[in-house]
Structure formats: C-alpha cells, structure tokens
N, C-alpha and C. Protein backbone atom coordinates (compact mmCIF):
# COMPACT_ATOMS: atom_id res chain seq x y z
N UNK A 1 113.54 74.76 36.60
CA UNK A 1 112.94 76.07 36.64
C UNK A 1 111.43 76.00 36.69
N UNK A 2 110.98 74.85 35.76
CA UNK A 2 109.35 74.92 35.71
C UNK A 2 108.92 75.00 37.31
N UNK A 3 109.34 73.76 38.26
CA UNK A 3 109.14 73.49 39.78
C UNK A 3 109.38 74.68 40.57
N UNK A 4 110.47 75.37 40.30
CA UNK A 4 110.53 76.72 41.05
C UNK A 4 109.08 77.80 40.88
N UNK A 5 108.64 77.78 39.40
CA UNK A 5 107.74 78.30 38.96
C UNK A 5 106.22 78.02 39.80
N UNK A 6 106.13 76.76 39.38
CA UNK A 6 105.51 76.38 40.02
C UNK A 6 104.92 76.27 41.83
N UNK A 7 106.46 76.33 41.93
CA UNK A 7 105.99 76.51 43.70
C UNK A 7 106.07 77.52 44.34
N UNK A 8 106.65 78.31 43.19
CA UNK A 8 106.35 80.20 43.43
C UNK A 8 104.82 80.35 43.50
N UNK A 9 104.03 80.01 42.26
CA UNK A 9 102.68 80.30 42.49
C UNK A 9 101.81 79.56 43.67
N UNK A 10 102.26 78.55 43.57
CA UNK A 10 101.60 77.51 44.99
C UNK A 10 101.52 78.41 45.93
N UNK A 11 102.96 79.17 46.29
CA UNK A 11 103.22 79.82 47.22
C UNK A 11 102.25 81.08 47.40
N UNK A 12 102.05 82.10 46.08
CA UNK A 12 101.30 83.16 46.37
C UNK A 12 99.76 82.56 46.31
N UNK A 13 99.33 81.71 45.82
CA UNK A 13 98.12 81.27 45.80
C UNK A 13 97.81 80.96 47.52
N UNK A 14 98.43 80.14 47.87
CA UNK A 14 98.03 79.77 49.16
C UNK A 14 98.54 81.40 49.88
N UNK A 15 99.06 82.04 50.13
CA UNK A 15 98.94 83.80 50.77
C UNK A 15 97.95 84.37 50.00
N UNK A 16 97.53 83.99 49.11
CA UNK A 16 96.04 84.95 48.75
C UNK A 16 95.09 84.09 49.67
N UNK A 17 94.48 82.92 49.93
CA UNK A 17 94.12 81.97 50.31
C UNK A 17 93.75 82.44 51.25
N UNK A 18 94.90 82.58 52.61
CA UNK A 18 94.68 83.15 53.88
C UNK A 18 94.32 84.48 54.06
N UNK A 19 94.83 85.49 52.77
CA UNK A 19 94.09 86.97 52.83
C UNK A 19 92.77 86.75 52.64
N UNK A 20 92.34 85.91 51.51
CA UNK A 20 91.17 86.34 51.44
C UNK A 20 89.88 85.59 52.67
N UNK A 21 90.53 84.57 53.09
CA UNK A 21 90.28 83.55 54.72
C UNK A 21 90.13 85.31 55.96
N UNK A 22 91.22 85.57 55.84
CA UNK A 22 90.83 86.76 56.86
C UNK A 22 90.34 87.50 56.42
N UNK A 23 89.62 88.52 54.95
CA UNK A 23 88.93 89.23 54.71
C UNK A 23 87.38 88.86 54.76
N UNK A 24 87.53 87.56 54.67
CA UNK A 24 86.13 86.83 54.86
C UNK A 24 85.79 86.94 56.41
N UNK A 25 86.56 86.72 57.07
CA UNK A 25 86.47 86.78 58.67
C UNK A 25 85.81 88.03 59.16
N UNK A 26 86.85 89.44 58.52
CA UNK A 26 86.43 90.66 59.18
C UNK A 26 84.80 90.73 58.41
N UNK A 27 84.57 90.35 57.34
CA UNK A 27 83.42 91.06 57.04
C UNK A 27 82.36 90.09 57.58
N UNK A 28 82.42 88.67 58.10
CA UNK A 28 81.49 88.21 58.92
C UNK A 28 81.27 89.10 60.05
N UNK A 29 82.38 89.24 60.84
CA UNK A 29 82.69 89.89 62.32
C UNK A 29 81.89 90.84 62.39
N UNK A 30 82.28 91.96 61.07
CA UNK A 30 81.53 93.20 61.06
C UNK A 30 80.25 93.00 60.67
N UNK A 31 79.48 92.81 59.80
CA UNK A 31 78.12 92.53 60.14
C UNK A 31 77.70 92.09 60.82
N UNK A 32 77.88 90.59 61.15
CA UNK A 32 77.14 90.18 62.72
C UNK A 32 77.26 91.12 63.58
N UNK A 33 78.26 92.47 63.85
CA UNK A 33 78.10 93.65 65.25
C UNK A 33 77.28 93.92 64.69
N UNK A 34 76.96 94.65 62.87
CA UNK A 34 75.85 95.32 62.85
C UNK A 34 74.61 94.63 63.16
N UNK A 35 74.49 93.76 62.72
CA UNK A 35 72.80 93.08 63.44
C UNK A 35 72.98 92.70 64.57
N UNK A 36 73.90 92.04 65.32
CA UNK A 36 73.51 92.80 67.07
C UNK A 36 73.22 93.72 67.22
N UNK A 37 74.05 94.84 67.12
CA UNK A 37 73.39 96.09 67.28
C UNK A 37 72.65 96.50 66.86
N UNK A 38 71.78 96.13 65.74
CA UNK A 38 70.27 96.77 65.00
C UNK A 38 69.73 95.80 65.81
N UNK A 39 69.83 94.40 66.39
CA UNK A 39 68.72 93.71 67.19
C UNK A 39 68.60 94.28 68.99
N UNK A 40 70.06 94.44 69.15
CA UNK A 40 69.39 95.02 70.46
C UNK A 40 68.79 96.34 70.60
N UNK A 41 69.21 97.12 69.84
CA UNK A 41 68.29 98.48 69.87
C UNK A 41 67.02 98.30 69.39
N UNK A 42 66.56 97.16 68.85
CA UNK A 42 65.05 97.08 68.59
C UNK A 42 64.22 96.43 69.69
N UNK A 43 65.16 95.53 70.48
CA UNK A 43 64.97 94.89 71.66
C UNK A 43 64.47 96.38 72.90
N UNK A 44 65.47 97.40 72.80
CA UNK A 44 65.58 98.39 73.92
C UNK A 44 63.91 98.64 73.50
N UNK A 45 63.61 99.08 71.86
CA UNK A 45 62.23 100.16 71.77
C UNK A 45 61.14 99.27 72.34
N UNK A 46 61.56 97.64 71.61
CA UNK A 46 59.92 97.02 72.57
C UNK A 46 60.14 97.17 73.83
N UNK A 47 61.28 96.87 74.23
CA UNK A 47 60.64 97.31 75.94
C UNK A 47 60.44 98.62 76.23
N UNK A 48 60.62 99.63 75.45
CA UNK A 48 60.01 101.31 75.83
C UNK A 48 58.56 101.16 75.34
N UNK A 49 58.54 100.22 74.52
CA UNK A 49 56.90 100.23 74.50
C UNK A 49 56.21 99.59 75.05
N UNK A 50 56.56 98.63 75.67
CA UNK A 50 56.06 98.01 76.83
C UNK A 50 56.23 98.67 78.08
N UNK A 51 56.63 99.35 77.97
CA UNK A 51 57.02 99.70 79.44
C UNK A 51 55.67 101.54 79.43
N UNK A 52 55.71 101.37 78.34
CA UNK A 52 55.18 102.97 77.81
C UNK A 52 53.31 102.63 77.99
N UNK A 53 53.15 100.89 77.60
CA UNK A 53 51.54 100.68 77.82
C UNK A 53 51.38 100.32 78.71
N UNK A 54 52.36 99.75 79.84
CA UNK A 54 52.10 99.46 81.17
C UNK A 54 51.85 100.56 81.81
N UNK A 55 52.73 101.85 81.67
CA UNK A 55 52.27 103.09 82.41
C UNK A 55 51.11 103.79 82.47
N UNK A 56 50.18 103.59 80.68
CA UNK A 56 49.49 103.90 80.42
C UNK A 56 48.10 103.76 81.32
N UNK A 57 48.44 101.88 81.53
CA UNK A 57 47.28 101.31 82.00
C UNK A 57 47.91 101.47 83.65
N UNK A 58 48.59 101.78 84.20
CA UNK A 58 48.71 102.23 85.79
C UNK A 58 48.38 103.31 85.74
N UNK A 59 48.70 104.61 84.80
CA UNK A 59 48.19 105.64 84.93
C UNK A 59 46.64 106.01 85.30
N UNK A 60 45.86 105.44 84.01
CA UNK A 60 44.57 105.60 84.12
C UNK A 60 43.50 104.74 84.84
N UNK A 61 44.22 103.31 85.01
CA UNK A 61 43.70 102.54 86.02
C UNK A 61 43.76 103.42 88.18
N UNK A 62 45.11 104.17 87.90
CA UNK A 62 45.42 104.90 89.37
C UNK A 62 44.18 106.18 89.27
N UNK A 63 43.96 106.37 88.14
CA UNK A 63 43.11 108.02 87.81
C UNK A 63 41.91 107.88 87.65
N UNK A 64 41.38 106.53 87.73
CA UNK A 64 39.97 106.19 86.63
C UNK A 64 38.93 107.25 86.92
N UNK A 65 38.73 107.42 87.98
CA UNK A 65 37.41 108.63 88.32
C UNK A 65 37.36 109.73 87.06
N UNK A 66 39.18 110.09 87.54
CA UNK A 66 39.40 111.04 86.47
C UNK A 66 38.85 110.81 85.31
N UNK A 67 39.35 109.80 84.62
CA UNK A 67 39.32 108.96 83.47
C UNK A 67 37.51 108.82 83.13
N UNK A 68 36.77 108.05 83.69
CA UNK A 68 35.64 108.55 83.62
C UNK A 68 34.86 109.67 83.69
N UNK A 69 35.32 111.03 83.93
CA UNK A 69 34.86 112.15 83.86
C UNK A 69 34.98 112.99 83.16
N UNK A 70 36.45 112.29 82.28
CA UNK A 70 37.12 112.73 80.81
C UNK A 70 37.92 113.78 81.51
N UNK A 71 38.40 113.84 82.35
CA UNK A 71 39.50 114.74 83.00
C UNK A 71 41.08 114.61 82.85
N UNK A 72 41.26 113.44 82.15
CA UNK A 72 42.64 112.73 81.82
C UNK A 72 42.85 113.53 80.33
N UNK A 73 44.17 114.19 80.35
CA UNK A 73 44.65 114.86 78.82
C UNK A 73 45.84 113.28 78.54
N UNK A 74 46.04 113.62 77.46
CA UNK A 74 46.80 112.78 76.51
C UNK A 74 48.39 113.47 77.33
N UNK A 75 48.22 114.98 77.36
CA UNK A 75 49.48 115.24 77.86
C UNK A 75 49.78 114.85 79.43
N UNK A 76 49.06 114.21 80.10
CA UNK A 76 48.88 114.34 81.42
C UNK A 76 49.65 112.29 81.87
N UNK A 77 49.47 111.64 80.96
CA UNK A 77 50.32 110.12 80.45
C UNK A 77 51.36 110.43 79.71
N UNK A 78 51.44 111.23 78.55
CA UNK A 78 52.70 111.45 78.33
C UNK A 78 53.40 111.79 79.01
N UNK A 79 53.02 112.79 80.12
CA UNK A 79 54.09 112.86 81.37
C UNK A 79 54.62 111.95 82.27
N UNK A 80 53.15 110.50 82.53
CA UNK A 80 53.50 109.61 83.23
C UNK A 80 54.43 109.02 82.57
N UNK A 81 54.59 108.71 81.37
CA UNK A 81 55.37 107.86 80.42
C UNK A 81 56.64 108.45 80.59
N UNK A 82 56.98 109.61 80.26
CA UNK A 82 58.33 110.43 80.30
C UNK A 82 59.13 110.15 82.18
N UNK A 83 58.13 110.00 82.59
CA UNK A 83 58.60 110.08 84.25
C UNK A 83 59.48 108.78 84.37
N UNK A 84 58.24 107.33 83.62
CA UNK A 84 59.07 106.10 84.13
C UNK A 84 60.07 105.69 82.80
N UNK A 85 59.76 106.34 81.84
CA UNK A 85 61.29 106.16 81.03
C UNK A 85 62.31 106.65 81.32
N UNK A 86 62.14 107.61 82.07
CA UNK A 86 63.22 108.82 82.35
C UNK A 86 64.04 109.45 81.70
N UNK A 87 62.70 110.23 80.49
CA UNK A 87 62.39 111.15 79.23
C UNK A 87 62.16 112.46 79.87
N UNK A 88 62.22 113.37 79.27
CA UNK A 88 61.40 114.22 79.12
C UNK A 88 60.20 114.47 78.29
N UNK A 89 59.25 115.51 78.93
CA UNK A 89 58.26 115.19 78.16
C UNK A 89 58.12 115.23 77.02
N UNK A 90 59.47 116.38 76.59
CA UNK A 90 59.17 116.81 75.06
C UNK A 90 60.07 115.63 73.80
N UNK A 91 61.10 115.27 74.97
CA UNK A 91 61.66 113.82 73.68
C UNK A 91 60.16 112.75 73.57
N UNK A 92 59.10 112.51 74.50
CA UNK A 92 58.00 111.44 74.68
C UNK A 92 57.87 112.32 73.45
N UNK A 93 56.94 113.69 73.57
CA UNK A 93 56.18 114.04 72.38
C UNK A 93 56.82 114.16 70.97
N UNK A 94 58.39 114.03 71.02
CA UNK A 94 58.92 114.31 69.78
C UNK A 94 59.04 112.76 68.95
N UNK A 95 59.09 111.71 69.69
CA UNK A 95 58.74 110.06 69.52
C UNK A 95 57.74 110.23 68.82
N UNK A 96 57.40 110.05 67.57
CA UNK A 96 55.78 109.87 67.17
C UNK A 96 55.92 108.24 67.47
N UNK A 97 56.64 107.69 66.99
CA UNK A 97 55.95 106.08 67.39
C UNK A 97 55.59 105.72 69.07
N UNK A 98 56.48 106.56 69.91
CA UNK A 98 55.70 106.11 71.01
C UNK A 98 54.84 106.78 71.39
N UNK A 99 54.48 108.26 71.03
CA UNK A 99 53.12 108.77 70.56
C UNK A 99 51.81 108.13 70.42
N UNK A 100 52.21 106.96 69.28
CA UNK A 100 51.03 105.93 68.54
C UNK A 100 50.98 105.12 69.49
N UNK A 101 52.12 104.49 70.25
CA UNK A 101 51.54 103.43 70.87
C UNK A 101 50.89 104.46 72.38
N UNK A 102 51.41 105.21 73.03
CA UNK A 102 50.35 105.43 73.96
C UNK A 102 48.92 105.78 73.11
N UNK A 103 48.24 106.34 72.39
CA UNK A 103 47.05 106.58 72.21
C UNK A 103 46.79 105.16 71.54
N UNK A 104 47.03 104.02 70.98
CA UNK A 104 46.43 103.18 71.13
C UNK A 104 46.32 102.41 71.93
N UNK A 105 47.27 102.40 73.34
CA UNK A 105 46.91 102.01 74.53
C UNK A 105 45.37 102.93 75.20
N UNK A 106 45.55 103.58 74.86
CA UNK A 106 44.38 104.37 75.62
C UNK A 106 42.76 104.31 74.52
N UNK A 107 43.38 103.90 73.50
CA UNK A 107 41.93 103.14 72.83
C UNK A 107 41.76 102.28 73.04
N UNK A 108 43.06 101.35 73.17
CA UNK A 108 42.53 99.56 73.72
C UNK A 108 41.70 99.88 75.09
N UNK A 109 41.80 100.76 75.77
CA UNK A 109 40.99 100.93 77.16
C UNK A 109 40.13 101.50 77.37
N UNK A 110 39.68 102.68 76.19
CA UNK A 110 38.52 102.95 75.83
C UNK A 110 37.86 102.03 75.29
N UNK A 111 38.15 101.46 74.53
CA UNK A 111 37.24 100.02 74.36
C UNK A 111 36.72 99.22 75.39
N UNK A 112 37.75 98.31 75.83
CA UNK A 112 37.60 97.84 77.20
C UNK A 112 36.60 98.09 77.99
N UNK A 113 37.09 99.61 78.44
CA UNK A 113 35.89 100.17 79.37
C UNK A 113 35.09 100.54 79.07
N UNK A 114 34.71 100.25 78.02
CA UNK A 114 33.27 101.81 77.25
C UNK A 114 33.74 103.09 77.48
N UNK A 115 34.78 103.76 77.50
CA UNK A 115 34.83 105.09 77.97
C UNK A 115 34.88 105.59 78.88
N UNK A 116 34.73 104.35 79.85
CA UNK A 116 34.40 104.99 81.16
C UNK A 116 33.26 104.47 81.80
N UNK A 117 32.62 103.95 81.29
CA UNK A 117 31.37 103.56 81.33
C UNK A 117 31.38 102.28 82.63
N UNK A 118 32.01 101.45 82.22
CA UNK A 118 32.56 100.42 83.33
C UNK A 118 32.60 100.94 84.54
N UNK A 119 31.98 100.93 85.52
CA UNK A 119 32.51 101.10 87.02
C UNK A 119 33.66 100.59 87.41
N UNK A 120 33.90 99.65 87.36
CA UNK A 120 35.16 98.61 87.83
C UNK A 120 36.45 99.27 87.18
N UNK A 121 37.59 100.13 87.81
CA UNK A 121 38.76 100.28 86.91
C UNK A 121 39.10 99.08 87.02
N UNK A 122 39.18 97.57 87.46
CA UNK A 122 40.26 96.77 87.06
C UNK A 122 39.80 96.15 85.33
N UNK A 123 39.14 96.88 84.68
CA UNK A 123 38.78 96.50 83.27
C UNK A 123 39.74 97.32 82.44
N UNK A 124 40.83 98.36 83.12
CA UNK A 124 42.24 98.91 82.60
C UNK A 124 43.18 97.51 82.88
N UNK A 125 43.31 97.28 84.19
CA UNK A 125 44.62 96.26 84.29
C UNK A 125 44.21 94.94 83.83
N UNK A 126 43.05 94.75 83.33
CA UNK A 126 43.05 93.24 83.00
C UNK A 126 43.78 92.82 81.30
N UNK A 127 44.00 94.82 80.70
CA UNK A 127 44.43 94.07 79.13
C UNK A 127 45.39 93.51 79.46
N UNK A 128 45.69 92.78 78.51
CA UNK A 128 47.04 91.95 77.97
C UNK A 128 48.19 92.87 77.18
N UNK A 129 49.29 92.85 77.34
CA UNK A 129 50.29 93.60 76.59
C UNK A 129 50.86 92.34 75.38
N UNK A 130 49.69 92.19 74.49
CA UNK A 130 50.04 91.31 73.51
C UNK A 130 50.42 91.54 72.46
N UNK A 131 50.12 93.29 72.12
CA UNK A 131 50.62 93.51 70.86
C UNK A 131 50.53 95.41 70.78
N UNK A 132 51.56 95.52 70.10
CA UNK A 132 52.18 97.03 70.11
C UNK A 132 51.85 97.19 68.57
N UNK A 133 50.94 98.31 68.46
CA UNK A 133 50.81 98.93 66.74
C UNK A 133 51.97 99.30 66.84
N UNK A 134 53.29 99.48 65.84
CA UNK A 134 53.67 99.89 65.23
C UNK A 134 54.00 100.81 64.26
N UNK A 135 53.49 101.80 64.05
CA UNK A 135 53.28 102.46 62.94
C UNK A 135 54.50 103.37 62.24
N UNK A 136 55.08 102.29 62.49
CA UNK A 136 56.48 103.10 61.48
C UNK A 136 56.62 103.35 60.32
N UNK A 137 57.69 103.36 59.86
CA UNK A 137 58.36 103.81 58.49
C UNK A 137 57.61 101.98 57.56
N UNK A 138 57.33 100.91 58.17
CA UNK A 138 56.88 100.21 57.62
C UNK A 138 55.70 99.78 58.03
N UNK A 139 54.95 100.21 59.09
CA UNK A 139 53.54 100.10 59.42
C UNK A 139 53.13 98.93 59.99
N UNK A 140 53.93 97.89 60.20
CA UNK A 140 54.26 96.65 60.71
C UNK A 140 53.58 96.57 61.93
N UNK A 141 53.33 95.29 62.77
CA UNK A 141 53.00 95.61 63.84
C UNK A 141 53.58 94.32 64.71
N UNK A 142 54.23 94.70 66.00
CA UNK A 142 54.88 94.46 66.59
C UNK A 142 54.38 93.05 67.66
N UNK A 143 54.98 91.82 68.34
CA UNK A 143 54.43 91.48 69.01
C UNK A 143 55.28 91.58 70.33
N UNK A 144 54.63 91.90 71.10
CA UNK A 144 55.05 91.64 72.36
C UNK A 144 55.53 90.71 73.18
C-alpha cells in the first residue's frame, strides 16, 4: 500500500509539474506579445517623428523666402506634417508630443539659420535628424 501511495503522489506531482511547465509557458508567451507590442508601437512614434522633422525641414527649406520674412505660421507645417502622415490637421494639433517635436524642429532651424538671417536655405537641410526632444509623460529624450 505504502508504493501505491507513493506512486499516487509521484503521479500527481509530476501532472502538477507539467501544469505548472504550461502556465509558465502562457505567461512567457503573453508578455513577450506585450513588449512586442509596446516596442513596435514605440518604433511606429519614432518614425512619426522622424518623418514629422523631415517635413519640417522640406517644408521650410521649400518656403525659405517665406521663412525669412516670418510669413511661415506654425499652423501652416502642421498642415505639411498632417498631409505626409496622413493625419488630419486637428489629430497633428491634438498630439502634443508631436506638437513639441515640430516646434523644436523649427528651433533647431532657427538656430541654424539665425532666423532667417542665412541666405543659403540649404542651412535647413543640412541638420541631422539625431535626436527627437521628447517631452512626455517622462521628459526623456529620444534618439534617432
């Protein structure tokens, strides 16, 4: 009787064994989707923000006259931006983070250029897309 006993529990021990072998499984499975999926959707925003300071600097590099005469509105790139994301303007303006990053694209180029001051627009296309402020919920800043 002891051996029966005995290999009764052997028995449920090793079926807990494999339950808890496959409960371990699903909850790997399922988190690793969740951080794929929290990594590629963070993957999608840098490239909306890259894609959001490239427009910036085609925009005002295509406009510069404008741009030097101070004829360029903030709303007038947010539109370019909304056009090549293929946003509308009012989801661009309801984005505050991509909000932040176009106007600090357009300070990195006020810098750049002096304001305007530069004759040469290719002193818009020469920045570098090396780094995206961030200014989120953690203020972090992003690299490109």
């Amino acid at each position: 009787m002891a051996n029966t006993g005995q290999g009764l529990l052997s028995h449920q021990l090793g079926s807990m064994s494999r339950l808890m072998n496959f409960l371990l499984f699903v909850l790997i499975t399922v988190f690793t989707a969740r951080r794929t999926r929290a990594e590629s959707q963070a993957d999608d925003t840098l490239s909306m923000y890259r894609a959001a300071q490239s427009e910036v600097r085609l925009f005002i590099g295509a406009n510069y006259n404008q741009y030097k005469e101070g004829r360029l509105t903030h709303r007038m790139m947010k539109q370019a931006v909304a056009q090549r994301l293929q946003m509308t303007y009012s989801e661009v303006k309801q984005n505050r983070e991509l909000c932040l990053v176009i106007e600090s694209e357009v300070e990195r180029i006020s810098q750049k250029c002096r304001e305007g001051r530069v004759e040469d627009p290719s002193c818009v296309l020469s920045l570098e897309s090396d780094v995206v402020e961030n200014h989120g919920e953690h203020g972090r800043k992003v690299e490109l």
